[in-house]
N, C-alpha and C. Protein backbone atom coordinates (compact mmCIF):
# COMPACT_ATOMS: atom_id res chain seq x y z
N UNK A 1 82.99 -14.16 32.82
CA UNK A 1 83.82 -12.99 32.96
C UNK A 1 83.46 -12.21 34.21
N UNK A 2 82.28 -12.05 34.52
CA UNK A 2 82.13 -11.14 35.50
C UNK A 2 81.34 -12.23 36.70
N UNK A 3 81.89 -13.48 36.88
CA UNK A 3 81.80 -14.46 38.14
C UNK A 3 82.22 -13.82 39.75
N UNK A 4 82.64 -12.60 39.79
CA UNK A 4 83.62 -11.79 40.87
C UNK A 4 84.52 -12.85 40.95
N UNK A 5 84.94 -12.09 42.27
CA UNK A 5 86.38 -12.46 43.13
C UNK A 5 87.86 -13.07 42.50
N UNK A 6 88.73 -13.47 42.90
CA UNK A 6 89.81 -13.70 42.27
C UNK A 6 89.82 -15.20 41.99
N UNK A 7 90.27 -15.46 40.86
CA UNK A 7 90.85 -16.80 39.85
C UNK A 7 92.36 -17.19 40.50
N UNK A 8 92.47 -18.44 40.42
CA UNK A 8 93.75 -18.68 40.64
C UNK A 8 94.73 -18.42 39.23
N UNK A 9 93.85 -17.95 38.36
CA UNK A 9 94.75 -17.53 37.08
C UNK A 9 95.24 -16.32 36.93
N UNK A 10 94.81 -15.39 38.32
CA UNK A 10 95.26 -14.03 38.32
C UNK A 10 96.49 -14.40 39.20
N UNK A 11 96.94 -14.99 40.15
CA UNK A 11 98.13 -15.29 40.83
C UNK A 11 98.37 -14.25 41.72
N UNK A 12 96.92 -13.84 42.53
CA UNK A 12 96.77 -13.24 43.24
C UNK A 12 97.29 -13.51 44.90
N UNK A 13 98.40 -12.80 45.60
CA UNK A 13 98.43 -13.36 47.14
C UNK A 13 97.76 -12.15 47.76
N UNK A 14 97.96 -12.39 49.11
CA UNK A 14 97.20 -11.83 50.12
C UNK A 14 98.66 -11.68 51.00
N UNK A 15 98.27 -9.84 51.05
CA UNK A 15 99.38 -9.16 51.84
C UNK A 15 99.12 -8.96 53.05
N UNK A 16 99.88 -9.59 54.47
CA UNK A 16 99.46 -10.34 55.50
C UNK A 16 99.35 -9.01 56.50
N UNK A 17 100.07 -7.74 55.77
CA UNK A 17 100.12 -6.53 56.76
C UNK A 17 98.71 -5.77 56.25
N UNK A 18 98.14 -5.87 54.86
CA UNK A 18 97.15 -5.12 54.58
C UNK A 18 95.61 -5.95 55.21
N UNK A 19 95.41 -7.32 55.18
CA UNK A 19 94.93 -8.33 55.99
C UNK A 19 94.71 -7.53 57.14
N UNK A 20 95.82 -7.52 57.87
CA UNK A 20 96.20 -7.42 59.27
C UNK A 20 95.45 -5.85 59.71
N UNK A 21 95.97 -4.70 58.86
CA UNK A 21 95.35 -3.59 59.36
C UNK A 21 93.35 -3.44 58.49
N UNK A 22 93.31 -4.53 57.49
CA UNK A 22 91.75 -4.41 57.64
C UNK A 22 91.25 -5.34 58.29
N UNK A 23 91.91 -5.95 59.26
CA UNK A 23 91.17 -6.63 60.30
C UNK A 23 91.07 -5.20 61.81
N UNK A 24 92.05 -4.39 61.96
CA UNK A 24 91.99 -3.65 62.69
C UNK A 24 90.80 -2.71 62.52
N UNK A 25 90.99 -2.41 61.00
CA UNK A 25 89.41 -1.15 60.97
C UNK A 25 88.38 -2.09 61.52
N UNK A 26 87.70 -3.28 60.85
CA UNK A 26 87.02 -3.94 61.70
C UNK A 26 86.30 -3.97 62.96
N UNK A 27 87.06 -3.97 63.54
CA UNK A 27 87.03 -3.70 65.13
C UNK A 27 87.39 -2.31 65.82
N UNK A 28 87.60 -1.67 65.03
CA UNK A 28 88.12 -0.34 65.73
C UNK A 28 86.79 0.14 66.56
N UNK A 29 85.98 0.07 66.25
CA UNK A 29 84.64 0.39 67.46
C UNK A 29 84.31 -0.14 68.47
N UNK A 30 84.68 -1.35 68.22
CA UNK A 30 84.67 -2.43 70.04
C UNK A 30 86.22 -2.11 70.43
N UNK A 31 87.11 -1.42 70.06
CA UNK A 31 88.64 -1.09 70.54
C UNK A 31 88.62 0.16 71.21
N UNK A 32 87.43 1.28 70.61
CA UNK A 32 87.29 2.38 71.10
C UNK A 32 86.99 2.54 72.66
N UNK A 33 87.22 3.80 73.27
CA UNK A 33 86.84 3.58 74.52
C UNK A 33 87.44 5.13 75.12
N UNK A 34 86.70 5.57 75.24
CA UNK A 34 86.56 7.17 76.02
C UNK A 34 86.54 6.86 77.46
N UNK A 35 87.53 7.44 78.83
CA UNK A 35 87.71 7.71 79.59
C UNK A 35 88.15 8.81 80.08
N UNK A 36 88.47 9.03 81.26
CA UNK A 36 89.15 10.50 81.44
C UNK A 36 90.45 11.12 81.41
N UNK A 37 90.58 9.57 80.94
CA UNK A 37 92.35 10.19 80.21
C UNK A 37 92.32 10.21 78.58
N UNK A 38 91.41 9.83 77.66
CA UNK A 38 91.17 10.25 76.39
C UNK A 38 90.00 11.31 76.05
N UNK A 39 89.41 11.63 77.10
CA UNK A 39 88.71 12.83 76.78
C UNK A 39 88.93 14.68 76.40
N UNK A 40 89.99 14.53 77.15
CA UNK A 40 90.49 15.91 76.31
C UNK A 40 91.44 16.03 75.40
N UNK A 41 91.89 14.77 74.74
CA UNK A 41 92.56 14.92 73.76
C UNK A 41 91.40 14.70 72.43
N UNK A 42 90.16 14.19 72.71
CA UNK A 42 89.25 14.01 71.83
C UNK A 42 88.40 15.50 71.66
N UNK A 43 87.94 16.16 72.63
CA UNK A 43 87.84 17.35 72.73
C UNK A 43 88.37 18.32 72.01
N UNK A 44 89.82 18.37 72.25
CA UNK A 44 90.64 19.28 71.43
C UNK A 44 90.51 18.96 70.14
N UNK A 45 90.90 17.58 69.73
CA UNK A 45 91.03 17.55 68.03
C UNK A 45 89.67 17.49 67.56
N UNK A 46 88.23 17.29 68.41
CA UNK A 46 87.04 17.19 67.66
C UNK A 46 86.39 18.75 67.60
N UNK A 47 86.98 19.78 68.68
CA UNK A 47 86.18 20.96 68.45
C UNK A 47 87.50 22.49 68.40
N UNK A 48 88.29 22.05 69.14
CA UNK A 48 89.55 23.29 69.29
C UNK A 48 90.28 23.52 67.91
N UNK A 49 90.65 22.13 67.57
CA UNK A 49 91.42 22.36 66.41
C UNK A 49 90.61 22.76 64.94
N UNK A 50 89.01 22.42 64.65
CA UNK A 50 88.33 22.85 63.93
C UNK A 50 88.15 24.22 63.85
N UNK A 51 87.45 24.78 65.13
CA UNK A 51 87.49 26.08 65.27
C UNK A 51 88.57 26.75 64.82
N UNK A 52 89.57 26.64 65.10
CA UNK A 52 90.99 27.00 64.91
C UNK A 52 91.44 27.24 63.44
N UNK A 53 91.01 26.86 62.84
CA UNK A 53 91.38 26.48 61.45
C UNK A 53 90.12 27.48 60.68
N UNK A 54 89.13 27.63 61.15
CA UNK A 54 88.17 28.23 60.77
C UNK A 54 87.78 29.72 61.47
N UNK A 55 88.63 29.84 62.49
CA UNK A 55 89.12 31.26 62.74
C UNK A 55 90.25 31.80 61.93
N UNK A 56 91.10 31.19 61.63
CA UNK A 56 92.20 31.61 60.38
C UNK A 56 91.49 31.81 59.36
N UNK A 57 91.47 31.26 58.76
CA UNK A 57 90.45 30.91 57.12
C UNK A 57 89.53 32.60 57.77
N UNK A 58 88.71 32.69 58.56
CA UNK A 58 87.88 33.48 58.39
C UNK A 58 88.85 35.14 58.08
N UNK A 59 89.80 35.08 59.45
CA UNK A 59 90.21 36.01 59.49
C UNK A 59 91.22 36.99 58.30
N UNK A 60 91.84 35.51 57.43
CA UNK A 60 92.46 36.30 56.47
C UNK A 60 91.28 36.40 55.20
N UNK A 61 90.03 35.94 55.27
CA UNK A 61 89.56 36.15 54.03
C UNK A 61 88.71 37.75 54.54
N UNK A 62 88.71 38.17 55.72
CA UNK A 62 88.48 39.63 55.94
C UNK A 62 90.01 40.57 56.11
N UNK A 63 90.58 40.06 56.42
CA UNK A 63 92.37 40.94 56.09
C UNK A 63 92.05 41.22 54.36
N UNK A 64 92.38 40.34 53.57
CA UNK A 64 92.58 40.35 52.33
C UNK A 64 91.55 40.80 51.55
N UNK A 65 90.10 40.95 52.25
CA UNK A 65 88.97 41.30 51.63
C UNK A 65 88.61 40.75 50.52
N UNK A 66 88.68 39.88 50.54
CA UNK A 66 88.43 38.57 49.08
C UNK A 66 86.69 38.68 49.33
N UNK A 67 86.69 38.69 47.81
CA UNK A 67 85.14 38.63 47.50
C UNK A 67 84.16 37.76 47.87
N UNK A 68 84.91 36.05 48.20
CA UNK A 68 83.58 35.47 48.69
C UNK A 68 83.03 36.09 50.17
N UNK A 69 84.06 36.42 51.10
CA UNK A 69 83.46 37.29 52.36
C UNK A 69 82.26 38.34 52.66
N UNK A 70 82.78 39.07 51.16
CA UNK A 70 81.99 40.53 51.10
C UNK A 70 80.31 39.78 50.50
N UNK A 71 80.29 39.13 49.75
CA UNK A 71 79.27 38.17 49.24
C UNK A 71 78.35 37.44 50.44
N UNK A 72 79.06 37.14 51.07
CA UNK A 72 78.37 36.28 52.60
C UNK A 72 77.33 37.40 53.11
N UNK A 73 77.41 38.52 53.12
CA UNK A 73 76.46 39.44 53.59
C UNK A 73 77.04 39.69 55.32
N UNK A 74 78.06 39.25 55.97
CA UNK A 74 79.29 39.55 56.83
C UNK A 74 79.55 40.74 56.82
N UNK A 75 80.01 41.42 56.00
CA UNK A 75 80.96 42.76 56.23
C UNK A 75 80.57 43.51 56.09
């Protein structure tokens, strides 16, 4: 019962697009490749857009004065 992997009594196929994109994760690290035309788009989404999101979040939980803020020892 617990031999793993698939039996030909499960009538299992292999979906050639799901195959296909976990052969891509695979390799996605020897595919990678930072130059100076992907560097500021990596920039932005690895530190601008974080910040960004965490300047909102901050700012309405001091607008609204919600209690976990006042708790932080912040205000």
């Amino acid at each position: 019962m617990g031999s793993g992997g698939f039996t030909d009594k499960m009538h299992v196929k292999k979906n050639k697009y799901v195959e296909e994109w976990n052969g891509r994760r695979e390799i996605t690290e020897m595919a990678f490749e930072v130059n100076p035309g992907t560097l500021p788009a990596i920039l932005f989404f690895a530190g601008v857009v974080p910040f960004g999101i965490y300047s909102l979040t901050r700012r309405e939980l001091i607008i609204k004065g919600d209690p976990r803020y006042k708790r932080s020892g912040l205000a």
